[in-house]
C-alpha atoms as a PDB file:
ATOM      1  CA  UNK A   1     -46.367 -23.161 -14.936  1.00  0.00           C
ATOM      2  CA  UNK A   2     -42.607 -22.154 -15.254  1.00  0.00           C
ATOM      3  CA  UNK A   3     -40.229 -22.060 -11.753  1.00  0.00           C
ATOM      4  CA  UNK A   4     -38.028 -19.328 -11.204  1.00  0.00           C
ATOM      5  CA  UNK A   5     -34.466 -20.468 -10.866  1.00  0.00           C
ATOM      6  CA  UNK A   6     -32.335 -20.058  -8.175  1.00  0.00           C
ATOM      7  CA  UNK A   7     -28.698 -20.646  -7.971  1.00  0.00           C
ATOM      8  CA  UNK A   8     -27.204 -23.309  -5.866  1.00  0.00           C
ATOM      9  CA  UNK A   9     -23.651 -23.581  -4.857  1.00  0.00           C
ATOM     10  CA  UNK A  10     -23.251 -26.539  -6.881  1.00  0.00           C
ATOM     11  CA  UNK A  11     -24.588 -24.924 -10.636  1.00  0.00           C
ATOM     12  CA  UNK A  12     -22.145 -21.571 -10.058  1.00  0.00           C
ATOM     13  CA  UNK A  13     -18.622 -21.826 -12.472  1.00  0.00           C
ATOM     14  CA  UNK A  14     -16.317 -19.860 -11.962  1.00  0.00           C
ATOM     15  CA  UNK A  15     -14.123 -17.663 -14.181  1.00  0.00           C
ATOM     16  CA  UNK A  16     -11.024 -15.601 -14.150  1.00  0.00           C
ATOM     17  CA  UNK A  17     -10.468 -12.451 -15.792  1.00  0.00           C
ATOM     18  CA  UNK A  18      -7.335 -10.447 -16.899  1.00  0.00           C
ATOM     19  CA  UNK A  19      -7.937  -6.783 -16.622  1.00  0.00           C
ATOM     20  CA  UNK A  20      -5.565  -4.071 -17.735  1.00  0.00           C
ATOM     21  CA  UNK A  21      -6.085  -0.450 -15.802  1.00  0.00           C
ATOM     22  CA  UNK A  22      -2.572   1.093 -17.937  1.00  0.00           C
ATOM     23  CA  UNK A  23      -4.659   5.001 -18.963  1.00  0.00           C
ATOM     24  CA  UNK A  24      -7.954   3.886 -17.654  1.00  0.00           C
ATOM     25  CA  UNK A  25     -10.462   5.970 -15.302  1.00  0.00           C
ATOM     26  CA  UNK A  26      -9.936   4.652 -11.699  1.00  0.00           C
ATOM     27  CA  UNK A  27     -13.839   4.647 -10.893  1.00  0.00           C
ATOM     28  CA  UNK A  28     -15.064   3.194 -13.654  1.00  0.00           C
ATOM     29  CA  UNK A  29     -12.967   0.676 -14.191  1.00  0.00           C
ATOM     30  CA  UNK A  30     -13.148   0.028 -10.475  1.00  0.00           C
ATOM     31  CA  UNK A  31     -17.292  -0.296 -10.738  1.00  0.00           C
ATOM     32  CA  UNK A  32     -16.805  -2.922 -14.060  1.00  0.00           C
ATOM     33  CA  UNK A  33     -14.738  -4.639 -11.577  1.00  0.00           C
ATOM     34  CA  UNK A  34     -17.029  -4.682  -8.719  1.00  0.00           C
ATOM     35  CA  UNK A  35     -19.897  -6.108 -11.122  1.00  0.00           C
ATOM     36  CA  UNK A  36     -17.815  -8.958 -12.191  1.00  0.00           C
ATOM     37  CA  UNK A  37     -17.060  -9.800  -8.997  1.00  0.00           C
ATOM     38  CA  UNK A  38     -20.395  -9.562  -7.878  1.00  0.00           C
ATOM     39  CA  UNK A  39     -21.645 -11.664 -10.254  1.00  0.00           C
ATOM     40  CA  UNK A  40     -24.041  -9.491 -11.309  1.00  0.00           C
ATOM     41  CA  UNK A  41     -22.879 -10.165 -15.111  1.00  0.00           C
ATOM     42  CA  UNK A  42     -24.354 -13.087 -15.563  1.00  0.00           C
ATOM     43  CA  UNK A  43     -27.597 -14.472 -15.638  1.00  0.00           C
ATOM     44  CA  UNK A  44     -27.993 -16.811 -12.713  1.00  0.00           C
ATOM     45  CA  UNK A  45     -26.968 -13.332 -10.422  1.00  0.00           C
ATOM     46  CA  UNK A  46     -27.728 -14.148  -6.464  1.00  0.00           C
ATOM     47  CA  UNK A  47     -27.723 -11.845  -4.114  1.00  0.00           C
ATOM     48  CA  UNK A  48     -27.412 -13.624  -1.640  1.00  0.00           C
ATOM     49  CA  UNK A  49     -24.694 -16.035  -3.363  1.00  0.00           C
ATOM     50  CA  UNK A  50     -21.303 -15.368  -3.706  1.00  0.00           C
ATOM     51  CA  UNK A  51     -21.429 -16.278  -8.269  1.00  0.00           C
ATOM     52  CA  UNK A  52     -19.063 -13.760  -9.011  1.00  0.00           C
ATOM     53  CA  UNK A  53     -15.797 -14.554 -10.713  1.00  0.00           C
ATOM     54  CA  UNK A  54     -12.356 -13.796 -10.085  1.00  0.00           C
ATOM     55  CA  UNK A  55     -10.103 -10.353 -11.723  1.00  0.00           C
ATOM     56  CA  UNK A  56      -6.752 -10.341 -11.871  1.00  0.00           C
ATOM     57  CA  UNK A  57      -5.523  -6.212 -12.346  1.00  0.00           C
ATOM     58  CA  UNK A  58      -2.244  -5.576 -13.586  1.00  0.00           C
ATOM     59  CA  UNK A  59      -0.570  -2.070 -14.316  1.00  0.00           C
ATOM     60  CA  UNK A  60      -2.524  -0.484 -11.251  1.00  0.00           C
ATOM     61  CA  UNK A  61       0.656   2.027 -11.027  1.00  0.00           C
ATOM     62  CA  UNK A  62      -0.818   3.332 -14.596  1.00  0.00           C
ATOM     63  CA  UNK A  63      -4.186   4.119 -13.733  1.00  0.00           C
ATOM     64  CA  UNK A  64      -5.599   7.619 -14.133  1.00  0.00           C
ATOM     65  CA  UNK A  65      -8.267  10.127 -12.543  1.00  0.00           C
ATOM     66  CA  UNK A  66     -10.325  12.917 -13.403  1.00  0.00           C
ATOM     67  CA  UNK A  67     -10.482  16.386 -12.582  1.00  0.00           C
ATOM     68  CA  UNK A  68      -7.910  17.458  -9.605  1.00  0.00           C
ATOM     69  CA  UNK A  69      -8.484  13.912  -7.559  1.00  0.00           C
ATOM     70  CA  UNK A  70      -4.793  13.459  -7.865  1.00  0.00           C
ATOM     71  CA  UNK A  71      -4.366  16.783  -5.300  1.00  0.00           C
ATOM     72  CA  UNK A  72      -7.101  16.746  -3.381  1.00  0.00           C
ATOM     73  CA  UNK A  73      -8.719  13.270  -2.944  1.00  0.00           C
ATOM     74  CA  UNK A  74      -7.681  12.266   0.604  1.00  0.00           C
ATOM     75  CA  UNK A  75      -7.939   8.945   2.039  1.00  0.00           C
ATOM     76  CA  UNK A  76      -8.501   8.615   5.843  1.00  0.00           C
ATOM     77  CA  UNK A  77      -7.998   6.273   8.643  1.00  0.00           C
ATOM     78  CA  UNK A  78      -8.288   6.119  12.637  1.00  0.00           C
ATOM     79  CA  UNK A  79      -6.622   3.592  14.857  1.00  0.00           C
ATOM     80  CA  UNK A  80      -9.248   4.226  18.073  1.00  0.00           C
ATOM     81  CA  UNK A  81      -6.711   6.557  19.968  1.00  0.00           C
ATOM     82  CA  UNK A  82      -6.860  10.594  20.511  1.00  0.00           C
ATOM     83  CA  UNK A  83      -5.183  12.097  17.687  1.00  0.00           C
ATOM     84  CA  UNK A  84      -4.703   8.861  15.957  1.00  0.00           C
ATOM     85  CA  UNK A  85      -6.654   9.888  12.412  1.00  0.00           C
ATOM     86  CA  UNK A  86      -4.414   9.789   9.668  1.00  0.00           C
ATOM     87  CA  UNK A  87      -5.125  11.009   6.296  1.00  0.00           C
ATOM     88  CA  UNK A  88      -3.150  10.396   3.058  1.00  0.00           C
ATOM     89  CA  UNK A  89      -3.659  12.258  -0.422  1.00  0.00           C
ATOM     90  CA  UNK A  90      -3.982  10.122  -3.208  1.00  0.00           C
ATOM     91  CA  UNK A  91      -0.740  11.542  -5.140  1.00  0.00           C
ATOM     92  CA  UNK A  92       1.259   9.688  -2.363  1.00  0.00           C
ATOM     93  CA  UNK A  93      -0.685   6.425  -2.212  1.00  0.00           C
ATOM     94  CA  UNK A  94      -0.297   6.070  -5.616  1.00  0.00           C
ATOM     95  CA  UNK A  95       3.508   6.533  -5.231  1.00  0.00           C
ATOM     96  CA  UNK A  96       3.475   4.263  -2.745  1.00  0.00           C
ATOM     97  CA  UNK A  97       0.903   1.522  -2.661  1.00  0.00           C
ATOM     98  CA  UNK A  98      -0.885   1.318  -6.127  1.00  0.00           C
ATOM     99  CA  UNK A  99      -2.379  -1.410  -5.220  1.00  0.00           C
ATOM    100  CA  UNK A 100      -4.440  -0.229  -2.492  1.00  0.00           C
ATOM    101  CA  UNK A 101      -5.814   2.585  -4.006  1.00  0.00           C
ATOM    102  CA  UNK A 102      -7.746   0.533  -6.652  1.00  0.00           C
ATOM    103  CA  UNK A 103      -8.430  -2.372  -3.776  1.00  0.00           C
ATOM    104  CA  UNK A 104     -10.175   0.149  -1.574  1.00  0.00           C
ATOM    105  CA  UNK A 105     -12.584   1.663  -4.271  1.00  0.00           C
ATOM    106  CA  UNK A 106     -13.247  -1.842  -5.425  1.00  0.00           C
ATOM    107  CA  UNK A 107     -14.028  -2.550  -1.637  1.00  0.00           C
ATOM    108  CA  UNK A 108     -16.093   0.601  -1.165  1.00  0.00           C
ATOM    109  CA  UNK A 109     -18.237  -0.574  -3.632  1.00  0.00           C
ATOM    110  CA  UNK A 110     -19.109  -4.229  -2.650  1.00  0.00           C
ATOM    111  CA  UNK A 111     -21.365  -4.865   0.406  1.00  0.00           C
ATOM    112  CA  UNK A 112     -20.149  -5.275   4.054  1.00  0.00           C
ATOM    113  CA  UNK A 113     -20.323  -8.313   6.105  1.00  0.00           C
ATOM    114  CA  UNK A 114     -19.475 -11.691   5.119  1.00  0.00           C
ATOM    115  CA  UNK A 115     -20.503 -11.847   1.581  1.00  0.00           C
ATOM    116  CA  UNK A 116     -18.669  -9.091   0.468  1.00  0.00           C
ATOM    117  CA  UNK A 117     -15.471 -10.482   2.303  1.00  0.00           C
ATOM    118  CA  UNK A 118     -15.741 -12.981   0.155  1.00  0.00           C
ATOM    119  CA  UNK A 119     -15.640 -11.543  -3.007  1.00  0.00           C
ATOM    120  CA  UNK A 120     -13.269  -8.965  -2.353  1.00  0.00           C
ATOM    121  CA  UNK A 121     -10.686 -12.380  -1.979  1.00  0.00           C
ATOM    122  CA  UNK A 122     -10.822 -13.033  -5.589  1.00  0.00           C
ATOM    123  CA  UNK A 123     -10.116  -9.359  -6.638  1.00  0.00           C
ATOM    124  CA  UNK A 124      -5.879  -9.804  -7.297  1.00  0.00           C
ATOM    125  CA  UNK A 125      -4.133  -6.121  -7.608  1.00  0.00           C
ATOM    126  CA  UNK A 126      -0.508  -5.877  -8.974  1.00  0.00           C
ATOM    127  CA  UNK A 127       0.889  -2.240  -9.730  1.00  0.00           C
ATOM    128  CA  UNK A 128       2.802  -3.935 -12.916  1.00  0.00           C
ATOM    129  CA  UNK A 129       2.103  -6.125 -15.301  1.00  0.00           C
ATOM    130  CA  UNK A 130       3.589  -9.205 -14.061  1.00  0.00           C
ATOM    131  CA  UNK A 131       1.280 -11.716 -12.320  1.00  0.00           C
ATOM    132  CA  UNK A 132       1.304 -15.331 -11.099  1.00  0.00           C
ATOM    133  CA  UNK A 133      -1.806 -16.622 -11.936  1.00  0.00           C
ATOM    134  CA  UNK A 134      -1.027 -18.109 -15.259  1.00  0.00           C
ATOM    135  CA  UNK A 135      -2.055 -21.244 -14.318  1.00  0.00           C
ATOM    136  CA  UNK A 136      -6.178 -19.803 -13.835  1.00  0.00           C
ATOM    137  CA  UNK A 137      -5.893 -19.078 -17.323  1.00  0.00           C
ATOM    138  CA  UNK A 138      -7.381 -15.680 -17.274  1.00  0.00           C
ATOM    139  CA  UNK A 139      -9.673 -14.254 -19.899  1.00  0.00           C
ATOM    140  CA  UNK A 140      -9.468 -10.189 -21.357  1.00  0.00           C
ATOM    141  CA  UNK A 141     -11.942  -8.805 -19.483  1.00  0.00           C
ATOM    142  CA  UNK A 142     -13.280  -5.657 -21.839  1.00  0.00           C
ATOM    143  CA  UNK A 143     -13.938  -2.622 -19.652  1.00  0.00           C
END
């Protein structure tokens, strides 16, 4: 009779990977993304595990979207006061914080709660294509 196998914390190896986003689609290179850091690439795939690996992004400055996104995708927050939503298009976040535009559609699609905490941690964003995580040696992830 054959056991199924489950992952432990001990048999899970981690890897980094080197992603470039310079002329690629935000979403789907955000949902490659949020499968690798899932872990949902590999084989031994837990859900209830954290086995994902790590991504390093670099040109997130460069990235493009589809259709008219760039004038009317809107991105909204609310600080718990009256009047206190505030909404930004994505034409100025992108001017401004390239970064967080690609870390919140990672985010969006990872689960909430503690788990997906977790992996979110070992998503790295840079808007150029400098980073300082040499010494992980990072692998070309193909997207």
């Amino acid at each position: 009779m054959k056991k199924t196998f489950m992952a432990k914390k001990e048999d899970i190896k981690k890897k980094w990977y080197l992603v470039d986003a310079k002329d690629k689609i935000l979403g789907r290179l955000a949902a490659r993304v949020a499968i690798v850091l899932r872990g949902k690439h590999k084989p031994t795939y837990s859900p209830y595990l954290d086995n994902g690996d790590g991504v390093i992004v670099i040109n997130a400055a460069k990235v493009k979207v589809t259709g008219r996104k760039m004038e009317q995708k809107v991105y909204q927050r609310y600080s718990g006061y009256p009047g206190g939503q505030r909404e930004v298009s994505l034409a100025n976040m992108l001017a401004k914080k390239p970064e967080n535009v690609f870390k919140l559609a990672v985010r969006r699609m990872l689960s909430t709660g503690p788990l997906g905490r977790e992996q979110i941690r070992k998503l790295k964003v840079y808007a150029d294509d400098k980073h300082p995580h040499l010494s992980q040696h990072p692998v070309p992830l193909e997207v």
